[in-house]
Protein backbone atom coordinates (compact mmCIF):
# COMPACT_ATOMS: atom_id res chain seq x y z
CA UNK A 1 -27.29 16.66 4.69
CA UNK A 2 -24.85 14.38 2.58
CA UNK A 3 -21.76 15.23 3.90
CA UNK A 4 -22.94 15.54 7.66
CA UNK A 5 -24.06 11.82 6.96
CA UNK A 6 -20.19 11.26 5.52
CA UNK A 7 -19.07 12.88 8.60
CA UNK A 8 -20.99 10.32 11.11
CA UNK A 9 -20.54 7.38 8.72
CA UNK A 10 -16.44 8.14 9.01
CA UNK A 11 -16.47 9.14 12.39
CA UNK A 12 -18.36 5.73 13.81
CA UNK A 13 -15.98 3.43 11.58
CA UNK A 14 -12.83 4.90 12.90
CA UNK A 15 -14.50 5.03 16.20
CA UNK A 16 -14.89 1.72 16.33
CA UNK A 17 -11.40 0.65 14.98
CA UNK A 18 -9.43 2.93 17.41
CA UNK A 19 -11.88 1.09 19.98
CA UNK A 20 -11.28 -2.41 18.97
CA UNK A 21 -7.27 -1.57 19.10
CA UNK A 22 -7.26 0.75 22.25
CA UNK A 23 -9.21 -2.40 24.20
CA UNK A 24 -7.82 -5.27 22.44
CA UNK A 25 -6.21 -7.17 25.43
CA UNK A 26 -9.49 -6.79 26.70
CA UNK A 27 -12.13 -7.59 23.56
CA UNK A 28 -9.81 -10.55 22.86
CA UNK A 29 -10.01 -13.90 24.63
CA UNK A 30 -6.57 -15.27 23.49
CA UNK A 31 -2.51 -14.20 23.16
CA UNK A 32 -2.41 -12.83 19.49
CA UNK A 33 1.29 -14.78 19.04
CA UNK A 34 1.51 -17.26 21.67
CA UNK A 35 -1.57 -19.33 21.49
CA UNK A 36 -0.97 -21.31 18.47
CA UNK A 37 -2.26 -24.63 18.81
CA UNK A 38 -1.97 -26.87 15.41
CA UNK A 39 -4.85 -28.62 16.49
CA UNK A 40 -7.70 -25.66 15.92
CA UNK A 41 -5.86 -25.27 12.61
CA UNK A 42 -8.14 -23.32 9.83
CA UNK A 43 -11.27 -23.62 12.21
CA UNK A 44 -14.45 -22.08 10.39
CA UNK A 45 -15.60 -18.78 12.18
CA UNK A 46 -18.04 -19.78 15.07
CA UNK A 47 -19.40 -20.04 18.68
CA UNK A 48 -15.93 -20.58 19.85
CA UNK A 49 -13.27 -18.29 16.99
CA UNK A 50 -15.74 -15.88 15.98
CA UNK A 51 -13.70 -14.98 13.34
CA UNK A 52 -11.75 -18.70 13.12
CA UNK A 53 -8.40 -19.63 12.95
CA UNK A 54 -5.34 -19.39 10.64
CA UNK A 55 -3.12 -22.39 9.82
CA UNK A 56 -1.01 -22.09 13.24
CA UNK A 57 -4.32 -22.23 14.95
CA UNK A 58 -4.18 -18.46 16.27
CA UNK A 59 -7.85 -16.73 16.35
CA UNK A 60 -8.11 -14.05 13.87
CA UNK A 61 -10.41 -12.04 15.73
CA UNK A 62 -7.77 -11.66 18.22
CA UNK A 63 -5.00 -10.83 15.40
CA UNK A 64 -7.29 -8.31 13.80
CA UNK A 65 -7.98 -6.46 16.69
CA UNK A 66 -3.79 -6.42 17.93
CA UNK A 67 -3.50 -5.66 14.28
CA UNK A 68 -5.43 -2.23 14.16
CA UNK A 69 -2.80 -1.19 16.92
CA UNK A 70 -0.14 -1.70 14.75
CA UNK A 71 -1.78 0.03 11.43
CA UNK A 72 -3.17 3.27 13.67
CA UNK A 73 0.08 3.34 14.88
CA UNK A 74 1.21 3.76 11.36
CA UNK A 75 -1.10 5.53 10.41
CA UNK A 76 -1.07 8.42 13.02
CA UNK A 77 2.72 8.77 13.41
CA UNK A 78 3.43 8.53 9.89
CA UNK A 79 1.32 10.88 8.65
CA UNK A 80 1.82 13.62 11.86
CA UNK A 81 5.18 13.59 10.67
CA UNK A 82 4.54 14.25 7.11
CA UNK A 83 2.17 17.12 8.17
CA UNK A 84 5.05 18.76 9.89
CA UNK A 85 7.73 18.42 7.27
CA UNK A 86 5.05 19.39 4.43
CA UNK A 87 3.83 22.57 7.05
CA UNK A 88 7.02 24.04 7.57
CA UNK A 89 8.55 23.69 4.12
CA UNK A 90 5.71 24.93 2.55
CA UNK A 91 4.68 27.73 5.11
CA UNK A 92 8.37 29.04 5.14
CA UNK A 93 8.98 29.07 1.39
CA UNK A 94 5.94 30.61 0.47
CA UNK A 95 6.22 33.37 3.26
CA UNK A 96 10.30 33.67 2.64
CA UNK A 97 10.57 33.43 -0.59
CA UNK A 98 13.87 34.03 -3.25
CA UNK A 99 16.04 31.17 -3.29
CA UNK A 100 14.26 29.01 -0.25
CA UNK A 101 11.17 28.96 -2.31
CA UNK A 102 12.77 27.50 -5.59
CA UNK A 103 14.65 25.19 -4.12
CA UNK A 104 11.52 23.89 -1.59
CA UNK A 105 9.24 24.01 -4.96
CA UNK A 106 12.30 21.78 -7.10
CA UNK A 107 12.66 19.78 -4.07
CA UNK A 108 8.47 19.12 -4.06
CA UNK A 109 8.66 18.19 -7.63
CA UNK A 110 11.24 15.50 -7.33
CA UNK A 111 9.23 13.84 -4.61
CA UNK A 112 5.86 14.44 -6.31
CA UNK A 113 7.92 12.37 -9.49
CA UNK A 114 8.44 9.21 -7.31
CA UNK A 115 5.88 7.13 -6.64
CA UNK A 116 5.35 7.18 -2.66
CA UNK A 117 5.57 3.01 -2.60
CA UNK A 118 8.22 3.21 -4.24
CA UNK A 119 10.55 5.09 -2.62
CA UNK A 120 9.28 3.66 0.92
CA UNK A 121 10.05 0.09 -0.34
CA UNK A 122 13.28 1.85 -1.01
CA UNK A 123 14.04 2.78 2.53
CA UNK A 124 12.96 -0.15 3.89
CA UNK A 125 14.75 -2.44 1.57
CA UNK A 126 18.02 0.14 3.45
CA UNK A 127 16.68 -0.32 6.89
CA UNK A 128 15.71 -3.64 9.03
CA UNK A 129 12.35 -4.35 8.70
CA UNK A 130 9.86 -3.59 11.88
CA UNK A 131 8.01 -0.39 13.26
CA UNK A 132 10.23 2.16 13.83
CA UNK A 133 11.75 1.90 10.10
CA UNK A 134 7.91 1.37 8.93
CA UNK A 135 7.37 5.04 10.41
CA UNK A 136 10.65 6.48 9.24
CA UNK A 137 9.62 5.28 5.50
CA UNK A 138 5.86 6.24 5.14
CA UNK A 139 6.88 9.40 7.32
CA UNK A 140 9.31 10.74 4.42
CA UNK A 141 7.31 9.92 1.52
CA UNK A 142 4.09 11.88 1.41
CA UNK A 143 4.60 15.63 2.79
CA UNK A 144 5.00 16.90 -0.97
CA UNK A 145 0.97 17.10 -1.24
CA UNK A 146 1.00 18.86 2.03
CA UNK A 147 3.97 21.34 1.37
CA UNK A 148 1.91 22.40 -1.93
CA UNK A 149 -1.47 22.81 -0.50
CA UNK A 150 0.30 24.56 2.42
CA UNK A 151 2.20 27.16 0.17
CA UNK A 152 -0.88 27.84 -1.51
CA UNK A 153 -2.68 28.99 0.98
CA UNK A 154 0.16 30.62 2.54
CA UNK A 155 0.23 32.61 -0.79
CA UNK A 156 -2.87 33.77 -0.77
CA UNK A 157 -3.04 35.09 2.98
CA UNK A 158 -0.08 36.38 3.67
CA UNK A 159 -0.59 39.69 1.97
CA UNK A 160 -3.94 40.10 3.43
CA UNK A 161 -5.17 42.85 6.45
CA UNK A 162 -4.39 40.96 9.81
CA UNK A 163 -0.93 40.02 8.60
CA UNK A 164 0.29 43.09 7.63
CA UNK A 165 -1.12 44.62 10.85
CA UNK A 166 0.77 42.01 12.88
CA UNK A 167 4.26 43.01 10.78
CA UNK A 168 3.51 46.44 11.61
CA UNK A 169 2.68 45.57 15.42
CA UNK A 170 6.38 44.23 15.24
CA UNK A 171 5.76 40.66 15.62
CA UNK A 172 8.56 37.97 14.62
CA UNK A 173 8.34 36.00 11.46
CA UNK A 174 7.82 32.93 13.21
CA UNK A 175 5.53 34.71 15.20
CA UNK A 176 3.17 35.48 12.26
CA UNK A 177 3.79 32.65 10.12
CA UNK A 178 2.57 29.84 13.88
CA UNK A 179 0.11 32.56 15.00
CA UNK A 180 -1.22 34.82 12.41
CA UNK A 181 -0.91 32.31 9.28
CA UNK A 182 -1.26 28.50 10.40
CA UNK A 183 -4.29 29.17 12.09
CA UNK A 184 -5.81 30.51 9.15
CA UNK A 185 -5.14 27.84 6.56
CA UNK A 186 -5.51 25.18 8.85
CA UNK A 187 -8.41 23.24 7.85
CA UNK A 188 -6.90 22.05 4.58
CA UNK A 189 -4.48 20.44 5.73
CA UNK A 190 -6.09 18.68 8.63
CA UNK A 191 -9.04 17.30 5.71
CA UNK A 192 -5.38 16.18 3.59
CA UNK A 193 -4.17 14.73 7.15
CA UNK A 194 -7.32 12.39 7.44
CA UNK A 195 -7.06 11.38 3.95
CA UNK A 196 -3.65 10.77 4.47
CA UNK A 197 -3.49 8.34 7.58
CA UNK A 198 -5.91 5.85 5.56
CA UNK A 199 -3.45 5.96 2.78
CA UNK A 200 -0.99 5.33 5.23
CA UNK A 201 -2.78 2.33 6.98
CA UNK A 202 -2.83 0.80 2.85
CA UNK A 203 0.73 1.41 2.40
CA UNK A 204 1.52 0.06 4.92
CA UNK A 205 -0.63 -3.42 4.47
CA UNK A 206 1.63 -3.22 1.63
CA UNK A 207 4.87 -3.66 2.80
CA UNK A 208 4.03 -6.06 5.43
CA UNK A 209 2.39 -7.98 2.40
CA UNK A 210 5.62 -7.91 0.54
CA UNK A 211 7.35 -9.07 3.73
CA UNK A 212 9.01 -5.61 4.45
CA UNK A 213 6.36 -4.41 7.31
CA UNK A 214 6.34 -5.66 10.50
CA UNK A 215 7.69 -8.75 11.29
CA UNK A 216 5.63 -11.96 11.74
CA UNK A 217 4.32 -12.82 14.22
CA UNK A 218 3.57 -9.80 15.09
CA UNK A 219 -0.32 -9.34 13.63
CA UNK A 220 -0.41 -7.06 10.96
CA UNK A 221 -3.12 -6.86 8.71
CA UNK A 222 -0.88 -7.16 5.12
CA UNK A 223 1.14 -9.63 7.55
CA UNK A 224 -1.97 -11.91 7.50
CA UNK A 225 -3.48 -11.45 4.17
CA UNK A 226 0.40 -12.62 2.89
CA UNK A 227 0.07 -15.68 5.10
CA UNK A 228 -3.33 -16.39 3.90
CA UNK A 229 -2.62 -16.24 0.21
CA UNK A 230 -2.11 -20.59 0.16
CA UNK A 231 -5.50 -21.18 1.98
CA UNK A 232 -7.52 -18.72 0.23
CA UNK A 233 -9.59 -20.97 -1.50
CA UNK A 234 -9.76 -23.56 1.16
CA UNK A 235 -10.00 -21.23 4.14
CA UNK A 236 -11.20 -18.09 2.74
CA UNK A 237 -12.05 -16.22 6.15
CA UNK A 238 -8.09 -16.03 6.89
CA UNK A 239 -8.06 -13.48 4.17
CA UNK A 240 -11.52 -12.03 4.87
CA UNK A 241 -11.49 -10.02 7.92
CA UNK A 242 -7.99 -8.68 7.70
CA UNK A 243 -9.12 -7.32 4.42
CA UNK A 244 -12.61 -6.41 6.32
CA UNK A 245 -10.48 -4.36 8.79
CA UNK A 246 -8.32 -2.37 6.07
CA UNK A 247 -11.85 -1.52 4.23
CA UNK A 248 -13.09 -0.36 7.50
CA UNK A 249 -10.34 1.46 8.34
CA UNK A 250 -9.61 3.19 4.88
CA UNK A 251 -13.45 3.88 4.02
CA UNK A 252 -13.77 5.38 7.60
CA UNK A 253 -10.48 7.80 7.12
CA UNK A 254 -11.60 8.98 3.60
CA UNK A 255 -15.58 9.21 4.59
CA UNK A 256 -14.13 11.37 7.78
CA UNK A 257 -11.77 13.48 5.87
CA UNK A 258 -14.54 14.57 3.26
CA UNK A 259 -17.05 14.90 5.90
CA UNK A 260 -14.15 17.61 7.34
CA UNK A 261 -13.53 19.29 3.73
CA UNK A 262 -17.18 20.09 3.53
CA UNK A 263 -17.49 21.79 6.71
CA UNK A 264 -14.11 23.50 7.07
CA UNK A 265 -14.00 24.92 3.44
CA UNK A 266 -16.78 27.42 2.42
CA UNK A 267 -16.77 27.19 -0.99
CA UNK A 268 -17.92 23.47 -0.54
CA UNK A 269 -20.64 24.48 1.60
CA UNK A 270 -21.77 27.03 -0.70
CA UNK A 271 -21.68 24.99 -3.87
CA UNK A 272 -24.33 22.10 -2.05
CA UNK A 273 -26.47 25.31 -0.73
C-alpha cells in the first residue's frame, strides 16, 4: 500500500542519517575542523575525498556526516520542546476553559501571525549565536500548530464516556487530562512532531546560512552551503552534498510523518479503503 511504502521510504532515510551522525567519528576518516590542509584545496570527489574537499581542504564527507549531529540535534530538541509547550497549553485550555482558554487561543493567534523565521532570527539576533540559543529559538517558535491541533482534539474527547467515568471515579484533573486524555489524542500530534523536526532541521540550515546558526567551524549543513556560495560554479560538490543531506533529511521526516498520519488516523485509512 502507498503509504506503508511512505512509511519504509521515511523510515530508511532517517535511518540512515541518524546512522551516519550516531557513527560519525567512526564512518569518517578525518577531524571535521582540524584537518585543513590548503594543499587538497577544492579536490574533486574521489578514491581518496569521496565527497572532496572545500576551500580549507577539509573532506566534506566528514563535515556532512559531523553535520547531521548538529541538525538532529536541532531537530529533536527543538521540536520536543515545542510539543510540550503546544501539549500543555492546548490540553489545559481546552479542558479548563473561561478565561485560560481565551487568553491561550489570543496568545496562539499572535504567534500563528509571525512568521516562525522570523521571530527565531529575532531571538537569535538577542542571544550569542551557537547551539544552545539555536534550541532556545526554534524551541519557542512553532508550538502554536501543536497547541491548536491539541485543543481540538481535547474538545472533542473530553465530554465523551471514559472521561466522565474517570471524573466520577474521583480522579484529579491532571490525572485525566496525562492519563485519560493525552493518550487518546496522541497520534496527531506525534504525525505534527515528525513533520515538525524536518522543518526544524530547514530552519535551522537557515540561520547558520545567514551566519546566526552555529558557529564555523563547527560543520553545519547551512554553515557549509554559506561557505560554498563563491565556489559554486567552480567547485560545485561543496554545495552539493550538504544540500544532498538536508533533502535527505527533510524528505525522510515528511515521508515518515505521513507514513504515521495514515496509520494512526482512521479516517485516512478509511478514505484509501
Amino acid at each position: 500500500m502507498k503509504f506503508r511504502a511512505n512509511l519504509w521510504i521515511g523510515a530508511t532515510c532517517f535511518a540512515l542519517v541518524v546512522a551516519g551522525g550516531v557513527f560519525a567519528p567512526w564512518l569518517a576518516h578525518t577531524d571535521p575542523v582540524m584537518d585543513a590542509n590548503l594543499m587538497n584545496a577544492e579536490i574533486p570527489p574521489g578514491s581518496e575525498f569521496w565527497f572532496g574537499t572545500d576551500a580549507q581542504g577539509r573532506d566534506i564527507y566528514s563535515r556532512v556526516l559531523h553535520g547531521a549531529r548538529i541538525s538532529l540535534t536541532v531537530g529533536i530538541v527543538s521540536q520536543l520542546i515545542n510539543t510540550c509547550i503546544g501539549v500543555a497549553l492546548g490540553l489545559s485550555a481546552a479542558y479548563w476553559g473561561g478565561w485560560w482558554d481565551d487568553f491561550v487561543n489570543g496568545l496562539t493567534n499572535m504567534m500563528l501571525a509571525i512568521p516562525s523565521l522570523v521571530f527565531a532570527l529575532a531571538i537569535m539576533a538577542i542571544l550569542q549565536p551557537g547551539l544552545t540559543s539555536l534550541l532556545i529559538a526554534l524551541g519557542l517558535t512553532n508550538w502554536s500548530f501543536t497547541c491548536r491541533l491539541t485543543r481540538a482534539a481535547t474538545l472533542s474527547v473530553k465530554q465523551l464516556g471514559y472521561v466522565e467515568a474517570a471524573r466520577s471515579l474521583g480522579y484529579g484533573t491532571f490525572r485525566i487530562m496525562f492519563t485519560q486524555i493525552l493518550p487518546n489524542i496522541a497520534g496527531p500530534i506525534i504525525v505534527i512532531g515528525t513533520l515538525g523536526m524536518g522543518g526544524a532541521v530547514l530552519a535551522e540550515a537557515s540561520l547558520s546560512f545567514l551566519g546566526l546558526g552555529i558557529r564555523p567551524p563547527f560543520p553545519s549543513w547551512g554553515s557549509m552551503l554559506s561557505d560554498a556560495r563563491d565556489q559554486i560554479s567552480t567547485a560545485p560538490w561543496i554545495s552539493i552534498f550538504p544540500g544532498l543531506a538536508i533533502f535527505l533529511t527533510v524528505l525522510g521526516l515528511n515521508l515518515l510523518g505521513d507514513g504515521l498520519r495514515d496509520i494512526l488516523d482512521p479516517h485516512s485509512q478509511t478514505r484509501r479503503a
